[in-house]
C-alpha atoms as a PDB file:
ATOM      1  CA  UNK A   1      -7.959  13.389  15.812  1.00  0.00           C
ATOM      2  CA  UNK A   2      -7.411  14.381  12.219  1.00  0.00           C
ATOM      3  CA  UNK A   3      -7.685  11.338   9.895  1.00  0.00           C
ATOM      4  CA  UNK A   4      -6.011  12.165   6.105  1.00  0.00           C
ATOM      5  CA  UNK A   5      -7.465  10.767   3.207  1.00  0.00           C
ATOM      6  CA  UNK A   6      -4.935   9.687  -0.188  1.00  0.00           C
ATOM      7  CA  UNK A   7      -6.375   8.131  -3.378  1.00  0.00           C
ATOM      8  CA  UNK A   8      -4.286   6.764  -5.895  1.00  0.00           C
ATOM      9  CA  UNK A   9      -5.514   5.221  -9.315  1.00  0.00           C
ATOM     10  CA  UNK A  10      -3.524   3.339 -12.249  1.00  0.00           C
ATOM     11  CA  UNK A  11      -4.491   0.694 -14.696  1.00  0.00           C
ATOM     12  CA  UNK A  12      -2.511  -1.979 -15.760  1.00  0.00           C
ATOM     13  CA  UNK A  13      -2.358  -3.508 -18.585  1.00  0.00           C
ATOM     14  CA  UNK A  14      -2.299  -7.354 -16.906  1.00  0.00           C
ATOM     15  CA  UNK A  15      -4.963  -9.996 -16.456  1.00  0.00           C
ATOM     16  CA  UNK A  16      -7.514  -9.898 -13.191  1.00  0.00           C
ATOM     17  CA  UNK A  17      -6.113 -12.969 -11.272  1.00  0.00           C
ATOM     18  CA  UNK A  18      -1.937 -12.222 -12.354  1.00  0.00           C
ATOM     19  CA  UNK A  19      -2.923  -8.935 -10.987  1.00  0.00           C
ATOM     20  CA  UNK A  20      -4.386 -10.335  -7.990  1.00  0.00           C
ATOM     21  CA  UNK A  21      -1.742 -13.117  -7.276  1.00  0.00           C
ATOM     22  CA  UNK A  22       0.761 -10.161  -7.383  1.00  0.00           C
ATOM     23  CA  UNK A  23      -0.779  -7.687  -4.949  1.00  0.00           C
ATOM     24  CA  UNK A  24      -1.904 -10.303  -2.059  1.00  0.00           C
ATOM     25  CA  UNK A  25       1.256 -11.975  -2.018  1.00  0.00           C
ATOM     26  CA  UNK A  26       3.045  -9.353   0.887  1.00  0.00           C
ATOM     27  CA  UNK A  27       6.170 -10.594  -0.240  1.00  0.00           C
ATOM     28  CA  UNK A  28       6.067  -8.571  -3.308  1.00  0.00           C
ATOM     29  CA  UNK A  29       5.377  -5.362  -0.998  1.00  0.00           C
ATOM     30  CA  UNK A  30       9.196  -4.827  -0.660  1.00  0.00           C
ATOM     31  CA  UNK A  31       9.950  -4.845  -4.748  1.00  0.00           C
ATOM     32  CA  UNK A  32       7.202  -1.869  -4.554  1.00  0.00           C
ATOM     33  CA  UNK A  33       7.948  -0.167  -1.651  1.00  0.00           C
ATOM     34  CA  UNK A  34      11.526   2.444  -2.030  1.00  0.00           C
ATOM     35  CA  UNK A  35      14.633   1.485  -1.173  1.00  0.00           C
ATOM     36  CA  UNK A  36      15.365   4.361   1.150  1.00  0.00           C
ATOM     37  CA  UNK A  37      12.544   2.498   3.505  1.00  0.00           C
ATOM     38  CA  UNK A  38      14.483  -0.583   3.406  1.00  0.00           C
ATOM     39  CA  UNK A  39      11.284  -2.558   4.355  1.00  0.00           C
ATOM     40  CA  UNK A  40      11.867  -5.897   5.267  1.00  0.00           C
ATOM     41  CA  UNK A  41       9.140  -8.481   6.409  1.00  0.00           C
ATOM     42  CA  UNK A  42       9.832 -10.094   9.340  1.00  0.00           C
ATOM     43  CA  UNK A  43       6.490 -12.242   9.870  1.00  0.00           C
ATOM     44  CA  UNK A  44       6.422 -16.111   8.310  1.00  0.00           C
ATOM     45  CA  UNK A  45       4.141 -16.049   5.153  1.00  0.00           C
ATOM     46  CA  UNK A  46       1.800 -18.293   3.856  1.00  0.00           C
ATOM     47  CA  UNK A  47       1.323 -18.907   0.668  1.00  0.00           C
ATOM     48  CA  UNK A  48      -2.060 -17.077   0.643  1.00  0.00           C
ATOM     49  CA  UNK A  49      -3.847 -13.849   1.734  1.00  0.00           C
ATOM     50  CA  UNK A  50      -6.512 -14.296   4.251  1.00  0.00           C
ATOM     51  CA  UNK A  51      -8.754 -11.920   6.547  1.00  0.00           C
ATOM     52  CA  UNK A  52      -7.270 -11.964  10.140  1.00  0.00           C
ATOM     53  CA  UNK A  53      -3.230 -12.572   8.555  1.00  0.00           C
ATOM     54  CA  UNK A  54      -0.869 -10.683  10.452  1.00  0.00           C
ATOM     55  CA  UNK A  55       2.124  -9.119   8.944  1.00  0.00           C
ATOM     56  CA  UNK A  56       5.416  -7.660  10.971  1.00  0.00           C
ATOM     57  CA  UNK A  57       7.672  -5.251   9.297  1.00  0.00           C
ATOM     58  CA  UNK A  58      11.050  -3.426   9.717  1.00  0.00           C
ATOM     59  CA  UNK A  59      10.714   0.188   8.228  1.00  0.00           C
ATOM     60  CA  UNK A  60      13.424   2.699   8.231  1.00  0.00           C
ATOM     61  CA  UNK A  61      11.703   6.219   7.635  1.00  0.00           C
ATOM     62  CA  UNK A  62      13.803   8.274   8.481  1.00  0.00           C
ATOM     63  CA  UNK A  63      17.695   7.820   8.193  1.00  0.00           C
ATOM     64  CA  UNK A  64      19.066   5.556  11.157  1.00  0.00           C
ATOM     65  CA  UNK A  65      15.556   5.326  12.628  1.00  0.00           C
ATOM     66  CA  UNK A  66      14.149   1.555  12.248  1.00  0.00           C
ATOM     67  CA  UNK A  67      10.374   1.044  13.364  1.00  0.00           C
ATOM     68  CA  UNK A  68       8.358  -2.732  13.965  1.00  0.00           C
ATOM     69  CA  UNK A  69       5.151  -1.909  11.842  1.00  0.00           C
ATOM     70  CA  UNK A  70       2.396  -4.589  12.432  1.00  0.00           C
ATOM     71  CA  UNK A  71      -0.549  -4.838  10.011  1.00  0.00           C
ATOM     72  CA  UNK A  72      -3.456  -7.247   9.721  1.00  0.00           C
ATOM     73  CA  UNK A  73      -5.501  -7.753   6.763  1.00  0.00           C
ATOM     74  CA  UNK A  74      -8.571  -7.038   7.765  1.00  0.00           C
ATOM     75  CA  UNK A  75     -10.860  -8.187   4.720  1.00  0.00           C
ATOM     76  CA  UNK A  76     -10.916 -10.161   1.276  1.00  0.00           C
ATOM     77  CA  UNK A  77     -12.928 -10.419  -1.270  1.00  0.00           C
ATOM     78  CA  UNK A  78     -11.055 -12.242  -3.944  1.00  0.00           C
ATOM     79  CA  UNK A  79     -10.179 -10.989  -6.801  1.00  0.00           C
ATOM     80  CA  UNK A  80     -11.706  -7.495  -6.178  1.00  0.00           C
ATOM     81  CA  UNK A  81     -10.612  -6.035  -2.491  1.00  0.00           C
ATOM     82  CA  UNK A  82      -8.603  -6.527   0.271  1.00  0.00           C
ATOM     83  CA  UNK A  83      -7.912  -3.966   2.978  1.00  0.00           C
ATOM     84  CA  UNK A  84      -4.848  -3.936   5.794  1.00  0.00           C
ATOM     85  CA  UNK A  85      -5.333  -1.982   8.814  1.00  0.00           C
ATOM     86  CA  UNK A  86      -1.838  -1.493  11.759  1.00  0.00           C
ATOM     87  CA  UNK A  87      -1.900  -2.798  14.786  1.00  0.00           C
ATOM     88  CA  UNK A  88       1.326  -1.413  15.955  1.00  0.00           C
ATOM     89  CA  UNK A  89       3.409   1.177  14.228  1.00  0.00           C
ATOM     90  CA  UNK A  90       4.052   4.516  13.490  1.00  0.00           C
ATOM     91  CA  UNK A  91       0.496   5.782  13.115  1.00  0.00           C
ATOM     92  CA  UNK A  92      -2.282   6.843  15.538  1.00  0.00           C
ATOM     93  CA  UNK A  93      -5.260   5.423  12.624  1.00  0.00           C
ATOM     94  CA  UNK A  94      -4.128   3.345   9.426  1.00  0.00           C
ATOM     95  CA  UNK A  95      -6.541   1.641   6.877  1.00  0.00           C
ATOM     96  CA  UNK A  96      -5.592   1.174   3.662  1.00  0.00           C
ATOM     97  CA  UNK A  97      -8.119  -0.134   0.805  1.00  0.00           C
ATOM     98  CA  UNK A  98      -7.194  -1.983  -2.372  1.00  0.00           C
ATOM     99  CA  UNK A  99      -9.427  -2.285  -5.362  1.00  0.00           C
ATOM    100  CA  UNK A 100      -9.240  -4.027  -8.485  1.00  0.00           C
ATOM    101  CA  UNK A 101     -11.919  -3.780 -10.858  1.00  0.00           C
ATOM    102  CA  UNK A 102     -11.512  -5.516 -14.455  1.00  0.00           C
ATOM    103  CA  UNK A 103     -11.138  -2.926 -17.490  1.00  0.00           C
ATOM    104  CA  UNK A 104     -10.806  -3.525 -21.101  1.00  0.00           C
ATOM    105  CA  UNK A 105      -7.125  -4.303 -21.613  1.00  0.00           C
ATOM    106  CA  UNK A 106      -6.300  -4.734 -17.907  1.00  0.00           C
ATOM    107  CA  UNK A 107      -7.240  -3.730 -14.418  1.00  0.00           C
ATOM    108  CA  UNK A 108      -7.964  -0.749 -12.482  1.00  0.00           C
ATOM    109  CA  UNK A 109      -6.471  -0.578  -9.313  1.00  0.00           C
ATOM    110  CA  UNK A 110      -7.352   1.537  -6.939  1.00  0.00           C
ATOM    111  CA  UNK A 111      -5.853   2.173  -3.152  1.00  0.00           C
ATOM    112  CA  UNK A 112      -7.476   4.461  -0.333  1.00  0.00           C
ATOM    113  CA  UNK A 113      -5.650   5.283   2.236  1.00  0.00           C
ATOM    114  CA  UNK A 114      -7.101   6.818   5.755  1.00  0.00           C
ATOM    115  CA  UNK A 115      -4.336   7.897   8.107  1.00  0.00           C
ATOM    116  CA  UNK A 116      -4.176  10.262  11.703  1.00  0.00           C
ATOM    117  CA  UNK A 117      -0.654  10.658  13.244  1.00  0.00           C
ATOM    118  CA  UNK A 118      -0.186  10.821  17.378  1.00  0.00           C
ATOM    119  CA  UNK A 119       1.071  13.956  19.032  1.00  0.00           C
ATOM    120  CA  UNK A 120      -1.509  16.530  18.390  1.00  0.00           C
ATOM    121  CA  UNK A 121      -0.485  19.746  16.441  1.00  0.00           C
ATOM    122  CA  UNK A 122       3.091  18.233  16.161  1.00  0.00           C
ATOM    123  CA  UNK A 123       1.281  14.965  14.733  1.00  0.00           C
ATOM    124  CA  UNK A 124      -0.134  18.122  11.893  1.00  0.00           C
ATOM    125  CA  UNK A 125       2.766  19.767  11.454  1.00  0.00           C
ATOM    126  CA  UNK A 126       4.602  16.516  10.915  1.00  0.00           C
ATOM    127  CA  UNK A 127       1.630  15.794   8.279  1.00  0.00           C
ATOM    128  CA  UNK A 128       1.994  18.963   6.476  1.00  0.00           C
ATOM    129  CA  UNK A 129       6.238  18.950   6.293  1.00  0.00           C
ATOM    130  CA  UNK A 130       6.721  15.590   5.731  1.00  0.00           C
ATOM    131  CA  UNK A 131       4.444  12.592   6.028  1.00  0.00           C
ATOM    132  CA  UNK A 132       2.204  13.406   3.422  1.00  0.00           C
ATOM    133  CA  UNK A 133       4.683  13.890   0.980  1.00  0.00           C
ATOM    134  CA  UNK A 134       6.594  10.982   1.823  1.00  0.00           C
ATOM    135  CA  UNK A 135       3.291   8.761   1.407  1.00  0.00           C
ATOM    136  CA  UNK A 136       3.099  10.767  -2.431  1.00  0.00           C
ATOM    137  CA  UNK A 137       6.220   9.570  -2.805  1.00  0.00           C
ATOM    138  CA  UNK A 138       5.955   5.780  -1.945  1.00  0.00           C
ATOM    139  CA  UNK A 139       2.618   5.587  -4.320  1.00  0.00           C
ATOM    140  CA  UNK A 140       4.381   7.351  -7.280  1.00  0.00           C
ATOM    141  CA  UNK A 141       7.922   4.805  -6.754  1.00  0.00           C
ATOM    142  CA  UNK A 142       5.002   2.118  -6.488  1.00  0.00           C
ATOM    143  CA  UNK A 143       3.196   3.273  -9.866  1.00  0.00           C
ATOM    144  CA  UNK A 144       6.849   4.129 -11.700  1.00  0.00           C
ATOM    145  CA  UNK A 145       7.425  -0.064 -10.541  1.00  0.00           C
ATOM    146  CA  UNK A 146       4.514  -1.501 -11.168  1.00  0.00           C
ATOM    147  CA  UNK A 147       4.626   0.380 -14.906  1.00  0.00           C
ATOM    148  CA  UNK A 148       7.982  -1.449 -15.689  1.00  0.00           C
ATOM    149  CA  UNK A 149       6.891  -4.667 -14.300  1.00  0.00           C
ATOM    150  CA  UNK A 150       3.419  -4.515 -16.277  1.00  0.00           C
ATOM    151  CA  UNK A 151       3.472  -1.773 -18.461  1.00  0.00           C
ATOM    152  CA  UNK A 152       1.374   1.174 -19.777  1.00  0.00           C
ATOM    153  CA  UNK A 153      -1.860   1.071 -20.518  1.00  0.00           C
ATOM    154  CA  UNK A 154      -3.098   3.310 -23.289  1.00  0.00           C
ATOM    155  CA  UNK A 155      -5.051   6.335 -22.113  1.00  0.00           C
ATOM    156  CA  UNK A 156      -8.072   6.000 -24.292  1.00  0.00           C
ATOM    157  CA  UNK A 157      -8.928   2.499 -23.122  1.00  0.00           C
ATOM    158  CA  UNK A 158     -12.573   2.649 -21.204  1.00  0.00           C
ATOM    159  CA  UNK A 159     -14.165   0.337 -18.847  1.00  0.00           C
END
């Protein structure tokens, strides 16, 4: 089994715990995610994120195609990390790390992402014509929304 690594980075220009209420809220997943997924959760919230939660999705990647995508996060460590890991869905191997570490003028978010598809050489070939790209393409929508929800951050600012 193959497992694929992606690593994203941005900094925002927004305080440590408005950063954090926004990302472990999952209902704020959808306003990040692109419309062409039309991801809906279809779990009952609570209010709070919380190692061992369990969230159920409706995903539509491909056109006409819906999939049930389960995920459970897996750890938290308040204010800093969390990570969510599936439990049923469209991958063979899914774990997906979020960091925040506090910058001057903002945050620094980082997310990880380990991933293996099923079905051998057509799970590759599937990687290399499509998947990867469309996982590119769901982190840049996510940095292009989180930019006009938060804003820029300078490039000169430092840790």
């Amino acid at each position: 089994m193959k497992i694929h690594r992606l690593f994203f980075r941005q900094r925002l220009p927004v305080d440590p715990d408005s950063c954090w209420t926004f990302f472990s809220d999952p209902a704020n997943l959808r306003e990040i995610t692109p419309p062409s997924l039309d991801l809906r959760v279809t779990s009952t919230l609570l209010p709070r994120m919380h190692a061992g939660m369990i969230i159920c999705y409706r995903i539509r990647p491909l056109a006409g195609m819906a999939l049930t995508w389960v995920t459970e996060i897996t750890q938290v460590r308040e204010p800093f990390f969390f990570v969510d890991e599936q439990r049923f869905g469209p991958y063979r191997f899914w774990h997906h790390q979020h960091h925040f570490r506090p910058v001057t003028g903002g945050v620094e978010m980082d997310d990880e992402v380990h991933y293996a598809l099923p079905l051998g050489w057509l799970g590759a070939a599937a990687n290399q014509l499509l998947v990867r790209r469309r996982l590119e393409h769901i982190f840049s929508y996510r940095r292009e929304i989180l930019c006009r929800r938060f804003g820029v951050m300078p490039q000169n600012i430092g840790p």
